[in-house]
Protein backbone atom coordinates (compact mmCIF):
# COMPACT_ATOMS: atom_id res chain seq x y z
CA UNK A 1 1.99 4.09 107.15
CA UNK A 2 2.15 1.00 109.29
CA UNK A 3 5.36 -1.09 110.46
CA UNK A 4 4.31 -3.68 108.21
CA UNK A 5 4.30 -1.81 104.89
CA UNK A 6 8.13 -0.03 105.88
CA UNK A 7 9.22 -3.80 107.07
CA UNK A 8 7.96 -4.78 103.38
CA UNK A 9 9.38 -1.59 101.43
CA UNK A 10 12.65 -2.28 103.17
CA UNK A 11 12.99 -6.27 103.72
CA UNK A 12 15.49 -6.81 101.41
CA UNK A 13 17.98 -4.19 103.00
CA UNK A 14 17.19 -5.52 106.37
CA UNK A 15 18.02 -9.31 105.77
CA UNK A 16 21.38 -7.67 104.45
CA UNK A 17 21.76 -5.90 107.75
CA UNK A 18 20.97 -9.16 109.77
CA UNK A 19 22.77 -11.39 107.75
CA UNK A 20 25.75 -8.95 108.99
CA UNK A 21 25.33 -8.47 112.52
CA UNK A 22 24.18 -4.48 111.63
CA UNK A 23 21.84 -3.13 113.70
CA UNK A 24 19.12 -1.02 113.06
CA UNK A 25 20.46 2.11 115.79
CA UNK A 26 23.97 1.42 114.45
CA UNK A 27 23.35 4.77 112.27
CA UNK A 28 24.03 6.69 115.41
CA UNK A 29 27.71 5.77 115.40
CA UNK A 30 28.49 6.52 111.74
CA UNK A 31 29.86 10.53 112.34
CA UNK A 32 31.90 9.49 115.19
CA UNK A 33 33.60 6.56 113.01
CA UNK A 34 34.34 9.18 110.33
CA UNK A 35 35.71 11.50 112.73
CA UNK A 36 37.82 8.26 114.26
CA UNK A 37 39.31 7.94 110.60
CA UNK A 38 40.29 11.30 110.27
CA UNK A 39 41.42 11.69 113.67
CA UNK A 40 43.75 8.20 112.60
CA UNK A 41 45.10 10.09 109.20
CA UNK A 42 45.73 12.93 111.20
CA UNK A 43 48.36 10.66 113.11
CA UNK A 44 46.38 10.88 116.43
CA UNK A 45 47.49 6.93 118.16
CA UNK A 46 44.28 4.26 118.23
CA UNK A 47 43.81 5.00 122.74
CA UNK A 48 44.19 9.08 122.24
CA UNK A 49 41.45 8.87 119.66
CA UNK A 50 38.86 6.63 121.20
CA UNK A 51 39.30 8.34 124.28
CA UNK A 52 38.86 11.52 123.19
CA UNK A 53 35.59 10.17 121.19
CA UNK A 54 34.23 8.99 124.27
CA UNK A 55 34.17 12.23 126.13
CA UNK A 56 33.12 13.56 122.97
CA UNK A 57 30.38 11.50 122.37
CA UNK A 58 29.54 10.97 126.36
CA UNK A 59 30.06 6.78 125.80
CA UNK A 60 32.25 3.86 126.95
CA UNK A 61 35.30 3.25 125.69
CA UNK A 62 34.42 0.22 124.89
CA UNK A 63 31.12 1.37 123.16
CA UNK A 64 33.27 3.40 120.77
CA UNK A 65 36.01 0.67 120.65
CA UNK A 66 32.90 -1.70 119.69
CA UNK A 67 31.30 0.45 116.64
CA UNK A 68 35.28 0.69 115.12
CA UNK A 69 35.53 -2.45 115.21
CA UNK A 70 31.97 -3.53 113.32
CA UNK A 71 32.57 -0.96 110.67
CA UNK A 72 36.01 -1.99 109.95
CA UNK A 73 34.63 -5.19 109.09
CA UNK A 74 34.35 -6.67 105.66
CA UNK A 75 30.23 -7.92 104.92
């Protein structure tokens, strides 16, 4: 299969995810933003969580701080 014929069987999802600011490697963050929300209901405080995701994970703080923030937000 070529780029052209996925960028075809999937265009319509992809404007979707531009029109939003998604990006295609954004996938990568979605079990460690589940974990964050459980962590949260658990009671664990906002800082305690995201650092403790970011040794986790081996990223920034502010890489983790940055993917909460996108999927908290309304499309």
């Amino acid at each position: 299969m070529k780029v052209v014929e996925i960028v075809k069987i999937g265009s319509e999802l992809l404007k979707i995810l531009s029109k939003n600011d998604v990006r295609i490697d954004d996938w990568q963050y979605v079990t460690m933003y589940e974990r964050f929300i459980r962590m949260r209901k658990e009671g664990v405080k906002y800082i305690v969580a995201v650092n403790q995701l970011a040794e986790e994970y081996g990223m920034s703080r502010a890489t983790i701080e940055r993917a909460i923030k996108k999927f908290r937000k309304e499309c």
